[in-house]
PDB file of N, CA and C in Angstrom:
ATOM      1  N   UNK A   1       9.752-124.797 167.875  1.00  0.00           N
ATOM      2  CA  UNK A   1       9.011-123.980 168.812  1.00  0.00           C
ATOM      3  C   UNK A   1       9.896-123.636 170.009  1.00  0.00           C
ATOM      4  N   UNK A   2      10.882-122.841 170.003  1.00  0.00           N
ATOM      5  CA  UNK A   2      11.405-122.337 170.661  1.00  0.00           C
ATOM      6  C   UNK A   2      11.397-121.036 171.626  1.00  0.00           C
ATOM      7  N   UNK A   3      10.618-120.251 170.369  1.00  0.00           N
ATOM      8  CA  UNK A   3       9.990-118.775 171.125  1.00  0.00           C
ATOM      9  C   UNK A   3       8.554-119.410 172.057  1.00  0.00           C
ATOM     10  N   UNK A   4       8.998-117.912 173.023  1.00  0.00           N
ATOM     11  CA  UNK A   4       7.602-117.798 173.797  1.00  0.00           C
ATOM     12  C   UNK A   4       6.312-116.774 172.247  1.00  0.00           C
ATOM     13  N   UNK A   5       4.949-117.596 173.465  1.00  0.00           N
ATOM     14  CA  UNK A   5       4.068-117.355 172.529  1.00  0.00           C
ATOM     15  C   UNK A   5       2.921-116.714 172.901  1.00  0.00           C
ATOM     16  N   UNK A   6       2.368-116.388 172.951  1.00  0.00           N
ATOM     17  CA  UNK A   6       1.302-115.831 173.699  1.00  0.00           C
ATOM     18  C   UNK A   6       0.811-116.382 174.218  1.00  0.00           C
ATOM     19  N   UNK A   7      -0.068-116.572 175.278  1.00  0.00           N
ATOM     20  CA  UNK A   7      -0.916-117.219 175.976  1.00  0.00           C
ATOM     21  C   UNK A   7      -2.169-117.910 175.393  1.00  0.00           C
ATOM     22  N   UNK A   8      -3.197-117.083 174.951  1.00  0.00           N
ATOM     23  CA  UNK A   8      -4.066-117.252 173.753  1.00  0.00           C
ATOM     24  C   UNK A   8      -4.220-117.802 173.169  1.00  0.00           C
ATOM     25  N   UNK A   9      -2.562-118.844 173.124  1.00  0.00           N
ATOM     26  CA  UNK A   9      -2.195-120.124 171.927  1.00  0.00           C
ATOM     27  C   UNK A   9      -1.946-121.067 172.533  1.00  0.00           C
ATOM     28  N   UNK A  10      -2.078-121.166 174.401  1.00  0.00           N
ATOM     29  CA  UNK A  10      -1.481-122.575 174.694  1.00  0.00           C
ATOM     30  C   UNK A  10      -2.147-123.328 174.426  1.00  0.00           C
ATOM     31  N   UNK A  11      -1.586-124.512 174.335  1.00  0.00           N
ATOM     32  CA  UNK A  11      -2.443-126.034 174.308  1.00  0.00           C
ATOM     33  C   UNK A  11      -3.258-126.419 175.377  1.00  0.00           C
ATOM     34  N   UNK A  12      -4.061-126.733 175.080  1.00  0.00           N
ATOM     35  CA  UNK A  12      -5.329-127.174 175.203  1.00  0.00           C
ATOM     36  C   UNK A  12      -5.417-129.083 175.216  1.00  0.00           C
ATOM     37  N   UNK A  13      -4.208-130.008 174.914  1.00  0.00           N
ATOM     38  CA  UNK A  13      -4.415-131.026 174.219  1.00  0.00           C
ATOM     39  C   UNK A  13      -3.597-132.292 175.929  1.00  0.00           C
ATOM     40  N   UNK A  14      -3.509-131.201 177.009  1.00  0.00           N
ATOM     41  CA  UNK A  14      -3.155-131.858 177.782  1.00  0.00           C
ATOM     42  C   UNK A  14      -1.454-132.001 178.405  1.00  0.00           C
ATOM     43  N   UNK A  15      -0.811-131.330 177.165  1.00  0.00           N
ATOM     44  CA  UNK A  15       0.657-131.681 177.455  1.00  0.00           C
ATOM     45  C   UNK A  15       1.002-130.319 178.171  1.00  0.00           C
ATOM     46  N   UNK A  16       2.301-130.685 178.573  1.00  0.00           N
ATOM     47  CA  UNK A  16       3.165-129.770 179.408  1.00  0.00           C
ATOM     48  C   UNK A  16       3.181-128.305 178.787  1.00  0.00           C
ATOM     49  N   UNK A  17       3.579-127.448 179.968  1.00  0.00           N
ATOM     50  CA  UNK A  17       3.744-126.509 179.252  1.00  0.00           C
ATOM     51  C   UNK A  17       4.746-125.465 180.658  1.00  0.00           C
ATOM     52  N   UNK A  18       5.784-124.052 179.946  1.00  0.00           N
ATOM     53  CA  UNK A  18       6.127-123.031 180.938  1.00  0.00           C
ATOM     54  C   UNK A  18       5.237-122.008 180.422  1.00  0.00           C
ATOM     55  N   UNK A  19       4.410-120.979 181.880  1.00  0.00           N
ATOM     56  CA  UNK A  19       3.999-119.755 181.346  1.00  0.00           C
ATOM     57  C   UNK A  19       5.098-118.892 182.236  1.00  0.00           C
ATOM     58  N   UNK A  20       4.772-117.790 181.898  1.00  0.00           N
ATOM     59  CA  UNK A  20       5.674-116.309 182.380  1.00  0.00           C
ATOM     60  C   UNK A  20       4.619-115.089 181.869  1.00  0.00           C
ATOM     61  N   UNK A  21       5.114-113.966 182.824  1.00  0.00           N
ATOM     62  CA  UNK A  21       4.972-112.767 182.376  1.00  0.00           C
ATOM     63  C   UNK A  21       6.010-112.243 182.288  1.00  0.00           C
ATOM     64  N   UNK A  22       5.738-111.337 180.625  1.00  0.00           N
ATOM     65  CA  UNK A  22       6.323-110.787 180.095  1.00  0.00           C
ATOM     66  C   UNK A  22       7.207-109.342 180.970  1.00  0.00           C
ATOM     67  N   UNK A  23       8.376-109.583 181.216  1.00  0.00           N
ATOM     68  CA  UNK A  23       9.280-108.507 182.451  1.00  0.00           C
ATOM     69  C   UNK A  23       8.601-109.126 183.811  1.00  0.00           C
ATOM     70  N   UNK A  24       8.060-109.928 183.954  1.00  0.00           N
ATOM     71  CA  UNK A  24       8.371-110.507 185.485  1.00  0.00           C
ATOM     72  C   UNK A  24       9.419-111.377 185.506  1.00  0.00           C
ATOM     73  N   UNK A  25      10.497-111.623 185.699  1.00  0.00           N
ATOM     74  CA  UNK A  25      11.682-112.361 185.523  1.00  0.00           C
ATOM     75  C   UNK A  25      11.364-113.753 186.552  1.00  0.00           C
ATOM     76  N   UNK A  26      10.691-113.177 187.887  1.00  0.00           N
ATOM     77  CA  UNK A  26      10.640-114.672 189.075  1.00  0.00           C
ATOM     78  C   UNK A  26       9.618-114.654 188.651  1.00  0.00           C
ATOM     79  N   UNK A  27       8.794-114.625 187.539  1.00  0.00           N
ATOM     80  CA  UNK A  27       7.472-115.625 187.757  1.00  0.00           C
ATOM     81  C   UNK A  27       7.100-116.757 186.502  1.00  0.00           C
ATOM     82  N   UNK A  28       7.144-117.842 186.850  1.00  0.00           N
ATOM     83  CA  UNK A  28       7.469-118.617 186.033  1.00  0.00           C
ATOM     84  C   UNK A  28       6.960-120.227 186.288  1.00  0.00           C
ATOM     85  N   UNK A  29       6.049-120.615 185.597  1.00  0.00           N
ATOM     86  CA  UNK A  29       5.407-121.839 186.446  1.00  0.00           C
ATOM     87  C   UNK A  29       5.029-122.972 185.130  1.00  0.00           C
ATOM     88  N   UNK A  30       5.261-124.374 185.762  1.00  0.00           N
ATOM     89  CA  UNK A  30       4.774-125.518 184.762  1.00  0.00           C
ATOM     90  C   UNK A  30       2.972-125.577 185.132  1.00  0.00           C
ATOM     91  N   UNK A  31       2.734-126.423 183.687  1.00  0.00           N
ATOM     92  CA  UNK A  31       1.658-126.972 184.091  1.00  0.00           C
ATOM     93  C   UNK A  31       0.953-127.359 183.084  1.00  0.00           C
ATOM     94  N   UNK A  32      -0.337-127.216 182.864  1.00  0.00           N
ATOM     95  CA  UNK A  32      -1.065-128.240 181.743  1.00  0.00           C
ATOM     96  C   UNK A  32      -2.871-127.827 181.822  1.00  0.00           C
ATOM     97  N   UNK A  33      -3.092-127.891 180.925  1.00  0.00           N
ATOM     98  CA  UNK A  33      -4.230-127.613 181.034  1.00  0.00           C
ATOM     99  C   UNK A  33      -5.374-129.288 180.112  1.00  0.00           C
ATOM    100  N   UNK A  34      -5.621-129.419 181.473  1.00  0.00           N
ATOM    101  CA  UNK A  34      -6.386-131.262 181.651  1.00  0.00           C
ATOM    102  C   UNK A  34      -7.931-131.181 180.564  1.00  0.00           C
ATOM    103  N   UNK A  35      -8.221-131.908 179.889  1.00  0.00           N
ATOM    104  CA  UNK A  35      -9.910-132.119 179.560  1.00  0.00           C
ATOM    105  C   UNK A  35     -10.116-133.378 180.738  1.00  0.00           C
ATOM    106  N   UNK A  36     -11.529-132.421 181.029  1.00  0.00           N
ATOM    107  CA  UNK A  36     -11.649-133.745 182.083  1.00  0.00           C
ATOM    108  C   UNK A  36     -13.657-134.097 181.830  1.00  0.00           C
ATOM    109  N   UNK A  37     -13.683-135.070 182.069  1.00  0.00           N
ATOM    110  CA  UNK A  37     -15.133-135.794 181.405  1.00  0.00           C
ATOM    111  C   UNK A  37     -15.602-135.904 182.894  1.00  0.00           C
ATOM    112  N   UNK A  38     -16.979-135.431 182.719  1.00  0.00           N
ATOM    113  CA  UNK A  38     -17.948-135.376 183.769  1.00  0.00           C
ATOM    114  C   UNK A  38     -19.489-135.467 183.626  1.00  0.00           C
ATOM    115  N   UNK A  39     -19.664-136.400 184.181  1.00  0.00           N
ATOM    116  CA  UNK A  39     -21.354-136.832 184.167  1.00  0.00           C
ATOM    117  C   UNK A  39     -22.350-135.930 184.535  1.00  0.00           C
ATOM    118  N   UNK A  40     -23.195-135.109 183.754  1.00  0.00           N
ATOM    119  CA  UNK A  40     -24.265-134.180 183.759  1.00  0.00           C
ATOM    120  C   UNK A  40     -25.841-135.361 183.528  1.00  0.00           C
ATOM    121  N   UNK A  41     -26.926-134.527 184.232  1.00  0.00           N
ATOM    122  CA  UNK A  41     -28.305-135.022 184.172  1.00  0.00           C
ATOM    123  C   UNK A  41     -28.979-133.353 183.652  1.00  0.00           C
ATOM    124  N   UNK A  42     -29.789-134.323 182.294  1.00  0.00           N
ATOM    125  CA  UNK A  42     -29.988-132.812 181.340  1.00  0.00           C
ATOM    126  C   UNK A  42     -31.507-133.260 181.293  1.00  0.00           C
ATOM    127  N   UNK A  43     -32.041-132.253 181.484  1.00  0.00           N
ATOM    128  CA  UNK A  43     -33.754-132.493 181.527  1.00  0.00           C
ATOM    129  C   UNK A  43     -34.185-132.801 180.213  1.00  0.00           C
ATOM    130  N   UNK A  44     -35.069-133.792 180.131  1.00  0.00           N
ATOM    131  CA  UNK A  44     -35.586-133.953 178.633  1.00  0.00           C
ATOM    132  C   UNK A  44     -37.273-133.907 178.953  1.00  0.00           C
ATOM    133  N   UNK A  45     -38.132-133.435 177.937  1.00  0.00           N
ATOM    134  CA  UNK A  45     -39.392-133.348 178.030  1.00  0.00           C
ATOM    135  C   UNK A  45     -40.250-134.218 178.651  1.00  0.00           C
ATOM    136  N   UNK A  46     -41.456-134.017 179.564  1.00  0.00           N
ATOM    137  CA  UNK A  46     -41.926-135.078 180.475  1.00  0.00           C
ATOM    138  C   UNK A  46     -41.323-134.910 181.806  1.00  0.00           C
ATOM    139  N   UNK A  47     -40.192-134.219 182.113  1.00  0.00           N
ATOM    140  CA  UNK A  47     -39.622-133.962 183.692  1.00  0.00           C
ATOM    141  C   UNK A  47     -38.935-135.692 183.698  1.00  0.00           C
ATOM    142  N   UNK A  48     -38.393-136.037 183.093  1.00  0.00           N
ATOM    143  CA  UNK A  48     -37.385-136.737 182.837  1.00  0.00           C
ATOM    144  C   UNK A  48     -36.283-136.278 182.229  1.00  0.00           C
ATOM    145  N   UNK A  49     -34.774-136.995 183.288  1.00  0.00           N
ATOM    146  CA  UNK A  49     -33.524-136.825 182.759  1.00  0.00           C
ATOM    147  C   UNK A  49     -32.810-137.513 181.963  1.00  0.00           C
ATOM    148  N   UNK A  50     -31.852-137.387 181.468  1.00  0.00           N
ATOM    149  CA  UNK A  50     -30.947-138.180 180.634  1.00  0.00           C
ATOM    150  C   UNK A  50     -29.327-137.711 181.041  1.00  0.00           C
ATOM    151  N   UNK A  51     -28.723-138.600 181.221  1.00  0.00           N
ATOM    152  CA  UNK A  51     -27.577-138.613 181.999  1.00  0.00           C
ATOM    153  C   UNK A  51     -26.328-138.461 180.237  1.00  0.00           C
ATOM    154  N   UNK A  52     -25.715-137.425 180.347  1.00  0.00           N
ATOM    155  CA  UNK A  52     -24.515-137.170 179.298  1.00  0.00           C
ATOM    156  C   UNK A  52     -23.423-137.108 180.230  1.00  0.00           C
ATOM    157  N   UNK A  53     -22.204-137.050 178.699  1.00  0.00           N
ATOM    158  CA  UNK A  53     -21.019-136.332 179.362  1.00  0.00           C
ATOM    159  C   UNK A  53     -20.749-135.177 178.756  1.00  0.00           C
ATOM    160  N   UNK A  54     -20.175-134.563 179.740  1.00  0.00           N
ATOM    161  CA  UNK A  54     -19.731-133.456 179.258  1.00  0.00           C
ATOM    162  C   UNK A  54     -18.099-133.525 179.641  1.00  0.00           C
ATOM    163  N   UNK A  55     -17.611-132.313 178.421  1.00  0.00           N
ATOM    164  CA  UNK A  55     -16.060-132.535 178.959  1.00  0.00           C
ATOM    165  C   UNK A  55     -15.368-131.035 179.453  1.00  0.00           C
ATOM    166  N   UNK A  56     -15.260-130.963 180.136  1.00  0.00           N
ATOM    167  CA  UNK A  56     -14.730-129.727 181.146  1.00  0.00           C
ATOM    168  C   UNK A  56     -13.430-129.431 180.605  1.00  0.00           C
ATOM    169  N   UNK A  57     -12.318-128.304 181.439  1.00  0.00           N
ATOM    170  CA  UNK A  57     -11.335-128.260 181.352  1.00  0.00           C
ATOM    171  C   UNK A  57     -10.829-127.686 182.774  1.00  0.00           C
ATOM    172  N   UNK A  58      -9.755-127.729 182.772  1.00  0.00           N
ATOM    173  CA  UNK A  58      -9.364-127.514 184.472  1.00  0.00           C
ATOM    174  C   UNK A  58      -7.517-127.389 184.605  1.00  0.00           C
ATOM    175  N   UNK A  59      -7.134-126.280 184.912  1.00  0.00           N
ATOM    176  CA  UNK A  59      -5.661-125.968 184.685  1.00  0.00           C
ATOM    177  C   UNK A  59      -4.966-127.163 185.968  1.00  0.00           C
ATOM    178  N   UNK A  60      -4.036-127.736 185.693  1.00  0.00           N
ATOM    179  CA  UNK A  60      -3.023-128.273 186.673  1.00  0.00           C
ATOM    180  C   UNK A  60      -2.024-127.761 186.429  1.00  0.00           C
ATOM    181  N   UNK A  61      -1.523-127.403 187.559  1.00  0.00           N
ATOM    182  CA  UNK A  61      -0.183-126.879 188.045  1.00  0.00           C
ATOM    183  C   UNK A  61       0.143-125.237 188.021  1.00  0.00           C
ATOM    184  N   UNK A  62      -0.721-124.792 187.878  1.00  0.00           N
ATOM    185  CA  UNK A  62      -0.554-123.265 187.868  1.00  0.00           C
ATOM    186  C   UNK A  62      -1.291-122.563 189.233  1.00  0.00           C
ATOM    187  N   UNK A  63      -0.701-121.689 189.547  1.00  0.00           N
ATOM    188  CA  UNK A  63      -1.285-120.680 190.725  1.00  0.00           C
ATOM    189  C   UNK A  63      -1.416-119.114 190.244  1.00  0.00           C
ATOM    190  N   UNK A  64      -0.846-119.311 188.685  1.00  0.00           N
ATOM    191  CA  UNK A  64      -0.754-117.408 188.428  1.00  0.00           C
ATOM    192  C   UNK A  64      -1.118-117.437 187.400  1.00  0.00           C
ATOM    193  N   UNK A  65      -2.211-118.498 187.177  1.00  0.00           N
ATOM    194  CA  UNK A  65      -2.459-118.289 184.950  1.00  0.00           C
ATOM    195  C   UNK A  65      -2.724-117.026 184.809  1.00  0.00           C
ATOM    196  N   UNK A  66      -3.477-116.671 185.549  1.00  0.00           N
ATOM    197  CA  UNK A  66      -4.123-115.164 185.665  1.00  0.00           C
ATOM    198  C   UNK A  66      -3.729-114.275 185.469  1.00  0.00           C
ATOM    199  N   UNK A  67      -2.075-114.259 185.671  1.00  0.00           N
ATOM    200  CA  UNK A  67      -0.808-113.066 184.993  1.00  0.00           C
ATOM    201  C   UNK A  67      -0.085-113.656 183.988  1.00  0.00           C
ATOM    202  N   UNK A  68       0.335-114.984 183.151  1.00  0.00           N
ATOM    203  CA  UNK A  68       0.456-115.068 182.522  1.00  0.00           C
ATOM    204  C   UNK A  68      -0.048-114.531 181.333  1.00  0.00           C
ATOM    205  N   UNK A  69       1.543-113.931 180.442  1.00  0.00           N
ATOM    206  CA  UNK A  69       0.986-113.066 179.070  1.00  0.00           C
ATOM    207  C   UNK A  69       1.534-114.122 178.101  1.00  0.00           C
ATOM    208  N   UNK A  70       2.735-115.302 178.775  1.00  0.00           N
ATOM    209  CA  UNK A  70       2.997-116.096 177.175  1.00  0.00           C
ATOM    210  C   UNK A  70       3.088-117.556 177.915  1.00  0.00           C
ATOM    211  N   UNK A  71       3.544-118.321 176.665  1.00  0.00           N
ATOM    212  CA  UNK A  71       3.917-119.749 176.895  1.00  0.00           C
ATOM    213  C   UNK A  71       5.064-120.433 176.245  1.00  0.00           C
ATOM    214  N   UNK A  72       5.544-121.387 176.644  1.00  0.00           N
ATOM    215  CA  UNK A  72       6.577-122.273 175.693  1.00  0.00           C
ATOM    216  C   UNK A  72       6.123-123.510 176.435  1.00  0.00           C
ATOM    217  N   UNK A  73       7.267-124.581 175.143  1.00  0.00           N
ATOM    218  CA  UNK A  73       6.261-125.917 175.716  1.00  0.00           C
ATOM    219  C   UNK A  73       7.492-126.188 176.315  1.00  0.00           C
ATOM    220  N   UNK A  74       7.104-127.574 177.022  1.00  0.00           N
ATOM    221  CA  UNK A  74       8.525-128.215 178.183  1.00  0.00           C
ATOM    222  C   UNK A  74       9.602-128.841 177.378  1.00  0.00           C
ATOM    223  N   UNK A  75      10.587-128.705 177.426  1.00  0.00           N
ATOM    224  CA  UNK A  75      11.572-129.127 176.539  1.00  0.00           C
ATOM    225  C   UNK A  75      12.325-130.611 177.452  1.00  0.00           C
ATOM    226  N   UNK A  76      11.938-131.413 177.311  1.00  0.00           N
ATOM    227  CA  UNK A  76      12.735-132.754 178.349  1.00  0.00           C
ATOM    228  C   UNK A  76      14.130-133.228 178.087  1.00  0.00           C
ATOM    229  N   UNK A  77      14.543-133.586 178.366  1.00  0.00           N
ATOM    230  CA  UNK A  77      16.267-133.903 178.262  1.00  0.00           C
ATOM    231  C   UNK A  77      16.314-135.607 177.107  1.00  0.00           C
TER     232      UNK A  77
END
């Protein structure tokens, strides 16, 4: 996995990652996209709750996902 890839395809599974846009040469950022588990209260019949989890997702380390068109993963030494 050497080529960039589309965006559309990053991982989802927590690990590292570079995005870019495609002919923006300075824009270029790490980061990761987290599952994160969070306690919801879900109404159940009778006007009683029941407390679940739910699992969210939430980008770390990005400020421009929003122009990102691809991805590659982090290559470490």
């Amino acid at each position: 996995m050497s080529e960039w890839q589309t965006i559309d395809t990053a991982p989802i599974d927590g690990s590292w990652f570079v995005i870019c846009r495609v002919g923006d040469a300075d824009f270029c950022e790490v980061g990761r996209y987290m599952p994160l588990q969070v306690e919801q209260y879900v109404e159940e019949p009778g006007g009683l709750y029941r407390k679940v989890q739910k699992q969210f997702f939430d980008w770390e380390g990005f400020d421009n996902l929003h122009r990102a068109t691809h991805w590659m993963p982090v290559k470490l030494p």
